[in-house]
Protein backbone atom coordinates (compact mmCIF):
# COMPACT_ATOMS: atom_id res chain seq x y z
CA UNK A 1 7.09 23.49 -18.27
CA UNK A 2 3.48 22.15 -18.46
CA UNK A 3 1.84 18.70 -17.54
CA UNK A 4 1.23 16.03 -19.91
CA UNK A 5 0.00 12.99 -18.42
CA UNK A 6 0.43 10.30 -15.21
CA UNK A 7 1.38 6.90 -15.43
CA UNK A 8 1.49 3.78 -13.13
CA UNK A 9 4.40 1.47 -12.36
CA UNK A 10 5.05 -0.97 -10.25
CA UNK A 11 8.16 -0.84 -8.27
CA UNK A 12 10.84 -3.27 -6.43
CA UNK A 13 11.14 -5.02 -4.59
CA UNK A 14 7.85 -4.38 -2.88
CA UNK A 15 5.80 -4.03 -6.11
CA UNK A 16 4.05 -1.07 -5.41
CA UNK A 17 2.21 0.65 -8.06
CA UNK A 18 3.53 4.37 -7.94
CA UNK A 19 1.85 7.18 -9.96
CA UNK A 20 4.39 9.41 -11.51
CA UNK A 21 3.29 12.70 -13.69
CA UNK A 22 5.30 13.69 -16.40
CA UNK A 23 6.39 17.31 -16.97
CA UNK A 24 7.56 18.83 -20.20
CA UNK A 25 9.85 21.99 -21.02
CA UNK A 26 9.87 22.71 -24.57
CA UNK A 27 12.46 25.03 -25.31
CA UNK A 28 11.54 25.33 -28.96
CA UNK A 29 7.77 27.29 -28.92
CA UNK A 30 7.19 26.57 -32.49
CA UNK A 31 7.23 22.38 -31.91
CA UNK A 32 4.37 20.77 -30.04
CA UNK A 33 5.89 17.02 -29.46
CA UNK A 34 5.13 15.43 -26.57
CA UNK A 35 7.46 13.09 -24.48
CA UNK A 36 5.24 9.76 -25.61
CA UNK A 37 7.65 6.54 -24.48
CA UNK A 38 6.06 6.59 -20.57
CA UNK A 39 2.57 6.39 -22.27
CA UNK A 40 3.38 3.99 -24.39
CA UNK A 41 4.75 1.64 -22.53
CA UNK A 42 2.83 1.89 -19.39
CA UNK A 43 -0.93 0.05 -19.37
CA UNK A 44 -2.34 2.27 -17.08
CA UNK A 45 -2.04 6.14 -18.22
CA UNK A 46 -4.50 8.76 -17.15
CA UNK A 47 -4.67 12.67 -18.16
CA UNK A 48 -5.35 14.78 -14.71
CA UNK A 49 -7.43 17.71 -14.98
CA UNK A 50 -6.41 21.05 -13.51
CA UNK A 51 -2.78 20.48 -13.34
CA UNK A 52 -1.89 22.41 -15.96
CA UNK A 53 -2.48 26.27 -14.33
């Protein structure tokens, strides 16, 4: 499992913008995809550094 990126949301009912990171486990080495819909959809996306150790 590695990191891949962090993306904002707001949430209900209080609409509080919440930073979630998304993790990946590829379970097929040879493929490189990357779980893109969270990135795509949010408008505020951010790589962290240093997460991925």
């Amino acid at each position: 499992m590695h990191y891949c990126y962090s993306y904002l949301e707001r949430r209900m009912p209080k609409n509080f913008l919440v930073a979630f990171r998304l993790y990946y486990l590829n379970l097929n080495v040879t493929d490189n995809k990357v779980f893109n819909k969270y990135w795509n959809e949010s408008e505020i996306h951010f790589i962290e550094k240093d997460l991925d150790k």
